[in-house]
C-alpha atoms as a PDB file:
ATOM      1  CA  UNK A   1     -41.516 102.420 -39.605  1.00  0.00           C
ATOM      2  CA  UNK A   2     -44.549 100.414 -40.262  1.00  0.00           C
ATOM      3  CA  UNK A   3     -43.203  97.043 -40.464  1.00  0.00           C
ATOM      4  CA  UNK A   4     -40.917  97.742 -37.296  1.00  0.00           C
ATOM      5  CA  UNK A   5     -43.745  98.173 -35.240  1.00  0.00           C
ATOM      6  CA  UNK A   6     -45.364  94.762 -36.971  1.00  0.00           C
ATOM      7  CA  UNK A   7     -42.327  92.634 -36.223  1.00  0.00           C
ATOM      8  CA  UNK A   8     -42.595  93.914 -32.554  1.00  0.00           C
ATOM      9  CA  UNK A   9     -45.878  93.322 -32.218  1.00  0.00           C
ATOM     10  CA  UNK A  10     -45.571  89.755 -33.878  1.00  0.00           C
ATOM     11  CA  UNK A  11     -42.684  88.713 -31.219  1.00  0.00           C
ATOM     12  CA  UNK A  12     -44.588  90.153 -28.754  1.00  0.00           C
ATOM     13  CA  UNK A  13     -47.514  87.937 -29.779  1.00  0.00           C
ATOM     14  CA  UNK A  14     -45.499  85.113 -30.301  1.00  0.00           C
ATOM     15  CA  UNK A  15     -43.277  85.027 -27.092  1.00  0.00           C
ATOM     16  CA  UNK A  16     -46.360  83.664 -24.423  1.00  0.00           C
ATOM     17  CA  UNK A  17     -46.859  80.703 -27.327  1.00  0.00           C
ATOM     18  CA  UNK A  18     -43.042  79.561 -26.868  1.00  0.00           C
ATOM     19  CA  UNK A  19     -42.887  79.889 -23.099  1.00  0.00           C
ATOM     20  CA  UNK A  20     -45.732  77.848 -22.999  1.00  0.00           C
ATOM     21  CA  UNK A  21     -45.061  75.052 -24.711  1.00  0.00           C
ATOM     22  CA  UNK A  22     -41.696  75.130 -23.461  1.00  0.00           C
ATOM     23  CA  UNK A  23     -43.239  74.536 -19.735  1.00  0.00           C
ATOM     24  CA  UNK A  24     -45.622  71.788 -20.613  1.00  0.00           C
ATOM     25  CA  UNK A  25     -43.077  69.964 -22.622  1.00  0.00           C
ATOM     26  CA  UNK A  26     -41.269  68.927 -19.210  1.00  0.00           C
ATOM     27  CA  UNK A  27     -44.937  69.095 -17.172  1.00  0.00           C
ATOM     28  CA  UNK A  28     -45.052  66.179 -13.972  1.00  0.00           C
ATOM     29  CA  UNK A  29     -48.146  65.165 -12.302  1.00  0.00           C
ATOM     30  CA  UNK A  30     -48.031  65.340  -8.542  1.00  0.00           C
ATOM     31  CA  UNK A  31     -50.444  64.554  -6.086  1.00  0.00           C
ATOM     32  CA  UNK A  32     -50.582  66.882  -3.088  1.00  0.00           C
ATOM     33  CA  UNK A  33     -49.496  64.736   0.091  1.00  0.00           C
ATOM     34  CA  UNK A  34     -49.040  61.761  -1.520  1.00  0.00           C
ATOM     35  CA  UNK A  35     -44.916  62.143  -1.117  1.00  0.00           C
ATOM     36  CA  UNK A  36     -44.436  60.822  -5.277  1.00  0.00           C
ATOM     37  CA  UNK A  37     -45.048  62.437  -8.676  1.00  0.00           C
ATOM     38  CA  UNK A  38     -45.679  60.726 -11.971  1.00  0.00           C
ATOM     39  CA  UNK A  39     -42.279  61.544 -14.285  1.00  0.00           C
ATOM     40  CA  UNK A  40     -42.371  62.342 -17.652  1.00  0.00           C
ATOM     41  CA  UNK A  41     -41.511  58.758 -18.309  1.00  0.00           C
ATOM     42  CA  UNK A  42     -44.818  57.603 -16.605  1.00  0.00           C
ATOM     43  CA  UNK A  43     -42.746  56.317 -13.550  1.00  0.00           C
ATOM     44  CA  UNK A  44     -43.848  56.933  -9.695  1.00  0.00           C
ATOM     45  CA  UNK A  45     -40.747  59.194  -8.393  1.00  0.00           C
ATOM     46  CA  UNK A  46     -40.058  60.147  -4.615  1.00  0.00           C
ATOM     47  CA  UNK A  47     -40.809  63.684  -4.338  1.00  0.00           C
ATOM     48  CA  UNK A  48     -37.637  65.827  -2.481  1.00  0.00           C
ATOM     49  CA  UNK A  49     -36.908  65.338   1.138  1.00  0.00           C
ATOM     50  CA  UNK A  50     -34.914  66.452   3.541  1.00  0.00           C
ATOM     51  CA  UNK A  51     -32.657  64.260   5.875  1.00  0.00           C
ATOM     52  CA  UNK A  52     -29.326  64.593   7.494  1.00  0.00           C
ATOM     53  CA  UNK A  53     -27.831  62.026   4.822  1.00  0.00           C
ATOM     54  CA  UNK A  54     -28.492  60.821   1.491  1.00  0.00           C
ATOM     55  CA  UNK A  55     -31.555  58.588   1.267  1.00  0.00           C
ATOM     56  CA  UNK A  56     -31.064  55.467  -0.535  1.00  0.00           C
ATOM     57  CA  UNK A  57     -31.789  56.398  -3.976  1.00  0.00           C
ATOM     58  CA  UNK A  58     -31.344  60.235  -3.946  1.00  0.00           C
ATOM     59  CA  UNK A  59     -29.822  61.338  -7.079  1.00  0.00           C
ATOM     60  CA  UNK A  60     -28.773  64.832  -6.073  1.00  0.00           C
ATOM     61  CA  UNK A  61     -28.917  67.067  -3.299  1.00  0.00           C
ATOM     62  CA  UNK A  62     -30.501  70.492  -3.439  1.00  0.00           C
ATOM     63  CA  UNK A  63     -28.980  73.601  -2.990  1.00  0.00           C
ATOM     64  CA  UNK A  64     -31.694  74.002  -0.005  1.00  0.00           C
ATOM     65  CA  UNK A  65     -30.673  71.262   1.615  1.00  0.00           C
ATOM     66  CA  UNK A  66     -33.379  68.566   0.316  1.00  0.00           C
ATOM     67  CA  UNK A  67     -32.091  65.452  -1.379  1.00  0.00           C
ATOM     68  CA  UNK A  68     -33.738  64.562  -5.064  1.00  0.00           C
ATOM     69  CA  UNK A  69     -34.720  60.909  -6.857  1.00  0.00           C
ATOM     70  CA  UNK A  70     -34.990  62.739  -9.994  1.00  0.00           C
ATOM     71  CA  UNK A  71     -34.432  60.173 -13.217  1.00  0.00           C
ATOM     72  CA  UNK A  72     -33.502  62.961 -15.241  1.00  0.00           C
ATOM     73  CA  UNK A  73     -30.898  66.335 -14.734  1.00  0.00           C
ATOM     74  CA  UNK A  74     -33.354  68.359 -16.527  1.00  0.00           C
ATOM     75  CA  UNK A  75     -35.452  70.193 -13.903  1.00  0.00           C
ATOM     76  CA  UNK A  76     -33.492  68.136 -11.280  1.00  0.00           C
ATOM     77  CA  UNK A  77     -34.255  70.545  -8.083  1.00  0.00           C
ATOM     78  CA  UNK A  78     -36.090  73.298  -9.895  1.00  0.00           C
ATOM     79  CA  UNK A  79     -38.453  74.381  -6.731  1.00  0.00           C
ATOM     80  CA  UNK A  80     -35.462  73.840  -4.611  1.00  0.00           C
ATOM     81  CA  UNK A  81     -32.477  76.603  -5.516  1.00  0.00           C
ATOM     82  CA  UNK A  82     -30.778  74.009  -8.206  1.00  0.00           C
ATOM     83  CA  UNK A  83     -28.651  71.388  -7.917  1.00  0.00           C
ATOM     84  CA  UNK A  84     -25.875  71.504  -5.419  1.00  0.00           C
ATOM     85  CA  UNK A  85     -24.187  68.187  -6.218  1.00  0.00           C
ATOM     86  CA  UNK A  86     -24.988  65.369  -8.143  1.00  0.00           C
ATOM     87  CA  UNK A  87     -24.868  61.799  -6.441  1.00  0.00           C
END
């Protein structure tokens, strides 16, 4: 029984650690306002807009409606319902 409530406790000690670095792994810099963020590759990105048509340069558009310049798919539209077609 002891060591039961050991492993639990270790995986509940242990789950925070993984989200964490899991989140900071994929981390972008983004200046309030400014209308860019900094990629994970260091370049300037367009941050998410909305228009009526596909901006020149949009990579997907979001299921809300917004259009994306993401470089990568990974986190591609994350604050904006997902993808909802790629470009």
């Amino acid at each position: 029984m002891r060591w039961i409530l050991a492993a639990m406790a270790l995986a509940v000690a242990i789950a925070p650690a993984a989200s964490d670095a899991r989140h900071h792994r994929y981390s972008t810099t983004y200046r309030a306002g400014s209308g860019f963020y900094t990629a994970k590759s260091g370049d300037r990105v367009r941050s998410p807009v909305r228009a009526d048509r596909a901006p020149v340069g949009a990579s997907a558009k979001c299921r809300d409606g917004s259009w994306s310049f993401s470089e990568s798919r990974r986190g591609t539209c994350s604050w904006h319902g997902g993808v909802g077609h790629w470009l």
